[in-house]
N, C-alpha and C. Protein backbone atom coordinates (compact mmCIF):
# COMPACT_ATOMS: atom_id res chain seq x y z
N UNK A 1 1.07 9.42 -26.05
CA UNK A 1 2.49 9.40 -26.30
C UNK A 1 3.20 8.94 -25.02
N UNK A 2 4.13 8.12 -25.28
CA UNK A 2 5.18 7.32 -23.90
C UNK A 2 6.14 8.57 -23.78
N UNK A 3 6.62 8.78 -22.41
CA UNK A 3 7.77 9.28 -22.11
C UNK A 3 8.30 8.88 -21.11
N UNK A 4 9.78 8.88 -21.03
CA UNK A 4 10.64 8.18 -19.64
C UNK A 4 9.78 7.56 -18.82
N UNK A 5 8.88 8.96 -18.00
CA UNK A 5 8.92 8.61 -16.59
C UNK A 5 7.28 7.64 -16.80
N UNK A 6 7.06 7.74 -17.88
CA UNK A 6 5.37 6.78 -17.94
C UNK A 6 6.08 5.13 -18.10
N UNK A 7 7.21 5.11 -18.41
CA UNK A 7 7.93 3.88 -18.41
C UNK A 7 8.66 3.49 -17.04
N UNK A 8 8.39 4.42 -16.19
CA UNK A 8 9.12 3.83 -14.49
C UNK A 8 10.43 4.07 -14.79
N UNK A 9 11.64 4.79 -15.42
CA UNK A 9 12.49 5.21 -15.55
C UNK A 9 13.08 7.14 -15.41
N UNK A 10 13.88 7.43 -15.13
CA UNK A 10 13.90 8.67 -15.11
C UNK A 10 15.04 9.28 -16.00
N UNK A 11 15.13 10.00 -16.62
CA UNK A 11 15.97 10.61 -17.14
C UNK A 11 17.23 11.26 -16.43
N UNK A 12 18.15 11.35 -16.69
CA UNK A 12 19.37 11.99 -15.55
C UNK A 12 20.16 12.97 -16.81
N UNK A 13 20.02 12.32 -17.77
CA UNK A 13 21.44 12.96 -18.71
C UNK A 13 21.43 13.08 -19.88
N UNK A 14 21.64 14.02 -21.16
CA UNK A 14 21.61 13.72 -22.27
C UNK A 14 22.90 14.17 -23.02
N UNK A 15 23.60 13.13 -23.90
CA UNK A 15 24.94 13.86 -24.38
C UNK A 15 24.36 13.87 -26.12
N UNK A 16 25.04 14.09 -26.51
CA UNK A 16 25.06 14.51 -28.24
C UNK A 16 26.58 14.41 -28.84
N UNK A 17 27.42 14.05 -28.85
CA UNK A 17 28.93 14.01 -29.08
C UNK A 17 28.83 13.03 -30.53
N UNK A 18 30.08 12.93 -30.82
CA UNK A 18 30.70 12.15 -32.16
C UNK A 18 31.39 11.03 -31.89
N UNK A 19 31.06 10.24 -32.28
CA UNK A 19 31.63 9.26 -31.97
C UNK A 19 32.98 8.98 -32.71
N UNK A 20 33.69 7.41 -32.19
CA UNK A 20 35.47 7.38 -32.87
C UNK A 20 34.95 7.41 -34.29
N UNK A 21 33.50 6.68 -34.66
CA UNK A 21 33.47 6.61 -36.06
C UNK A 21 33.19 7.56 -37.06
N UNK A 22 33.17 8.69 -36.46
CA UNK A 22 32.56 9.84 -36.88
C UNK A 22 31.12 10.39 -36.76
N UNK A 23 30.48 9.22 -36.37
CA UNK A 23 29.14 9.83 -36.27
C UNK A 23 28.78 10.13 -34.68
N UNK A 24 27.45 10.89 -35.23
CA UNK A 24 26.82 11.21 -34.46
C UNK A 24 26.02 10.46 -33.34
N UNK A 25 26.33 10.35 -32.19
CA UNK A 25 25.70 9.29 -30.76
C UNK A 25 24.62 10.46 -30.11
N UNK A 26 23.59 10.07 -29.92
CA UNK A 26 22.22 11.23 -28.72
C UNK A 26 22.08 9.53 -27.71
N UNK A 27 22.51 9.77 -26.56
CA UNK A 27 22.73 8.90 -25.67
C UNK A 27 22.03 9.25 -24.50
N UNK A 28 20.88 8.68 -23.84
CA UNK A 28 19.85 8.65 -23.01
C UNK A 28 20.44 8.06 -21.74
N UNK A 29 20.56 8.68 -21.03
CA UNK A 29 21.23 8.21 -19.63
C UNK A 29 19.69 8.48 -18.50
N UNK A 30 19.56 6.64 -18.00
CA UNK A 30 18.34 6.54 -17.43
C UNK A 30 18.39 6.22 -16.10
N UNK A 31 17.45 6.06 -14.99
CA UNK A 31 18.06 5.28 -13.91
C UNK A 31 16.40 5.34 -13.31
N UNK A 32 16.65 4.21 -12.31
CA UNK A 32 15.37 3.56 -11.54
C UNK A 32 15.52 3.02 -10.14
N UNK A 33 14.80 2.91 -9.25
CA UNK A 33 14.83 2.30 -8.15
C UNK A 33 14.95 0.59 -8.65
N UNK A 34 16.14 -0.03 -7.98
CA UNK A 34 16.24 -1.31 -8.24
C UNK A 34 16.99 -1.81 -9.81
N UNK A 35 17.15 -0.79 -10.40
CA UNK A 35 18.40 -0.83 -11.56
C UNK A 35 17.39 -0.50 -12.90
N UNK A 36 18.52 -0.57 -13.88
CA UNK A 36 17.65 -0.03 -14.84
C UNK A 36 18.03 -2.03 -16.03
N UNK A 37 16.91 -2.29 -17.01
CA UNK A 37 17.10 -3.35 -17.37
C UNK A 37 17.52 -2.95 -18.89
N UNK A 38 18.19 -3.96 -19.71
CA UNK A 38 18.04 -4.20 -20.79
C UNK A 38 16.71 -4.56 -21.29
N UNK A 39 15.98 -4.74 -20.47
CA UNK A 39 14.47 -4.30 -21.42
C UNK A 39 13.95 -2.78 -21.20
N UNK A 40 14.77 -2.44 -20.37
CA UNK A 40 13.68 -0.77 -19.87
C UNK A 40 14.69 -0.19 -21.01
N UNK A 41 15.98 -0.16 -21.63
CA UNK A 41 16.42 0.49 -22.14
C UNK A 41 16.08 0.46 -23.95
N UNK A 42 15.23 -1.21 -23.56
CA UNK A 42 14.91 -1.43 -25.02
C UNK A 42 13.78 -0.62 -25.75
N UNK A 43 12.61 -0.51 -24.25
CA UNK A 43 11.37 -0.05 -24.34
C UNK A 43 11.34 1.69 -24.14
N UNK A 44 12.27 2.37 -23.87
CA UNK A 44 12.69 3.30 -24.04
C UNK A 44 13.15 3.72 -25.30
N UNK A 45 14.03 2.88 -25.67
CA UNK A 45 14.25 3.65 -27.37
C UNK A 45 13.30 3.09 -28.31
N UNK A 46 12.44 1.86 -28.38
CA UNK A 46 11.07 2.14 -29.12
C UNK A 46 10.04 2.91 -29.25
N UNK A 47 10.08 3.42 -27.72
CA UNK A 47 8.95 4.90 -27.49
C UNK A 47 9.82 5.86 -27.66
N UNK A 48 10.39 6.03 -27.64
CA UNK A 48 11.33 7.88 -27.85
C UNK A 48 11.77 7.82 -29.15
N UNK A 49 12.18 6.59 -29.85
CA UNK A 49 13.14 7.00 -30.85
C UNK A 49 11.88 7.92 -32.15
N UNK A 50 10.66 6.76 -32.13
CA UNK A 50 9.60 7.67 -33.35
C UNK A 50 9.30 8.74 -33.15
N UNK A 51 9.34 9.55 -31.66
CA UNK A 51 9.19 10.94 -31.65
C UNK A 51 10.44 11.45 -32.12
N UNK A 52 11.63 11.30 -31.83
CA UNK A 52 12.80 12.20 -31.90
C UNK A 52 12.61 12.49 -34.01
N UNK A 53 12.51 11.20 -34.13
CA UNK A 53 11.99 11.29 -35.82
C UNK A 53 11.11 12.09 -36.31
N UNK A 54 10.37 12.02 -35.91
CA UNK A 54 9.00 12.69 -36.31
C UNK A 54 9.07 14.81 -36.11
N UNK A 55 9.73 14.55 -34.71
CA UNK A 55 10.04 15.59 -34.16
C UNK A 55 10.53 16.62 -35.18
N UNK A 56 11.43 16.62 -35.91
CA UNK A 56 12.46 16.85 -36.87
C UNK A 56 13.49 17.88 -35.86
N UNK A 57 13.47 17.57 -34.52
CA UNK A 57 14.24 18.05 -33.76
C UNK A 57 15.65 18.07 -34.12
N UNK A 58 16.19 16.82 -34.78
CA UNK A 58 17.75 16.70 -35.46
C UNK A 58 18.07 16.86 -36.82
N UNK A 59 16.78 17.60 -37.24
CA UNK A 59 16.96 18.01 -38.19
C UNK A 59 17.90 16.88 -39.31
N UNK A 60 18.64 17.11 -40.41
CA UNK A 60 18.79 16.36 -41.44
C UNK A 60 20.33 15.49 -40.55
N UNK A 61 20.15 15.65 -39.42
CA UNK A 61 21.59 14.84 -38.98
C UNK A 61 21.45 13.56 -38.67
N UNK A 62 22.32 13.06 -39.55
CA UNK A 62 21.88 11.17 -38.35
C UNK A 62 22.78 10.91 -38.03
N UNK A 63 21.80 10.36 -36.68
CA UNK A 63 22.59 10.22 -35.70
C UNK A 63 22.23 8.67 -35.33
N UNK A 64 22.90 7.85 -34.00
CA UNK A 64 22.60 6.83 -33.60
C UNK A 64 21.50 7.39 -32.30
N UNK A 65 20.91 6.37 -31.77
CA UNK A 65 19.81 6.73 -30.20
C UNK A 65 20.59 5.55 -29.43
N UNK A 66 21.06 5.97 -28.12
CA UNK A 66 21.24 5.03 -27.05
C UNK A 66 20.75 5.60 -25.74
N UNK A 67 20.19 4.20 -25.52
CA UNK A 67 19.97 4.83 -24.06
C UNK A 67 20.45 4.03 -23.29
N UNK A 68 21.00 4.15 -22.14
CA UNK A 68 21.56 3.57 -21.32
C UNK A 68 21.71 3.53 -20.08
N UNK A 69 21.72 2.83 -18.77
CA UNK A 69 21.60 3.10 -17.11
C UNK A 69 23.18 3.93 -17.33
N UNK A 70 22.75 4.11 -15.58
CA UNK A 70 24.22 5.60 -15.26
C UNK A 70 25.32 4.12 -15.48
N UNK A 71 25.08 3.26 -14.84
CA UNK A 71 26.58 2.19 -14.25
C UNK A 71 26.87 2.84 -13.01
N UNK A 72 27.92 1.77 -12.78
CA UNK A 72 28.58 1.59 -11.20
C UNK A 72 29.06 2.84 -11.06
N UNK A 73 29.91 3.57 -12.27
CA UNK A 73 30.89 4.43 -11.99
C UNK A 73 30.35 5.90 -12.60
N UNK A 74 29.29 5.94 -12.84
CA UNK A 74 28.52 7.03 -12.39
C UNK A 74 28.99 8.42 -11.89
N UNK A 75 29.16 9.43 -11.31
CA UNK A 75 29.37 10.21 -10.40
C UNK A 75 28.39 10.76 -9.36
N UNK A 76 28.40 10.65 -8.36
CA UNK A 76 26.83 10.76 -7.40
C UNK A 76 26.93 12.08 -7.66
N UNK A 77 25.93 12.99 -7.69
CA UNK A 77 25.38 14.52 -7.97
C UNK A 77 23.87 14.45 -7.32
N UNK A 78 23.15 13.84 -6.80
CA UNK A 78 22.20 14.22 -7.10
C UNK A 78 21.70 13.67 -5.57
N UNK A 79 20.61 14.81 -4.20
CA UNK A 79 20.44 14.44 -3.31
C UNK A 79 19.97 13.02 -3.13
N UNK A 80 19.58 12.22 -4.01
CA UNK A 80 18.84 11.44 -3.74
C UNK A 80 20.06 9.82 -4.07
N UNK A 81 20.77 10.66 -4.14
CA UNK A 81 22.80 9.72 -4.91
C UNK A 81 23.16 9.02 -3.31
N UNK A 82 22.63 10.27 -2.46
CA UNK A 82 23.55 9.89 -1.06
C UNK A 82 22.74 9.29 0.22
C-alpha cells in the first residue's frame, strides 16, 4: 500500500469543510523539499483516494479528494518553516 511519505511528499494538513456548492471537500495539504508538483499531487490522489474508499472511513458521505501544496501564503508553523 502507497502512503504520502513512500511518495517523497509529506503531509502537513487535513481539512474536511463544505464547500460554496454544498458539498463536501477532504483536502490533502502536502509539501516537499524543492516544491510540491502537479504530478506529486496527481500521484497522491491515485494512491490515497482507493484507500479512503475502501476504507469506509467516510462512511455514506461524498465527498470530493484534493490534494494540494501549502502555496506561497501558507503560514510558517513548523521548525523546519524557519
Amino acid at each position: 500500500m502507497q502512503n504520502i511519505a513512500n511518495l517523497g511528499c509529506e503531509l502537513v494538513e487535513v481539512t474536511y469543510r463544505k464547500n460554496k456548492f454544498g458539498e463536501m471537500d477532504l483536502t490533502l495539504y502536502v509539501n516537499k523539499d524543492g516544491g510540491v508538483t502537479l504530478d506529486d499531487c496527481e500521484r497522491i490522489s491515485l494512491a490515497i483516494d482507493p484507500i479512503i474508499e475502501t476504507s469506509g472511513i467516510m462512511g455514506d458521505e461524498e465527498h470530493n479528494l484534493n490534494v494540494s501544496s501549502l502555496g506561497a501564503d501558507w503560514p510558517a508553523s513548523l521548525d523546519a518553516d524557519f
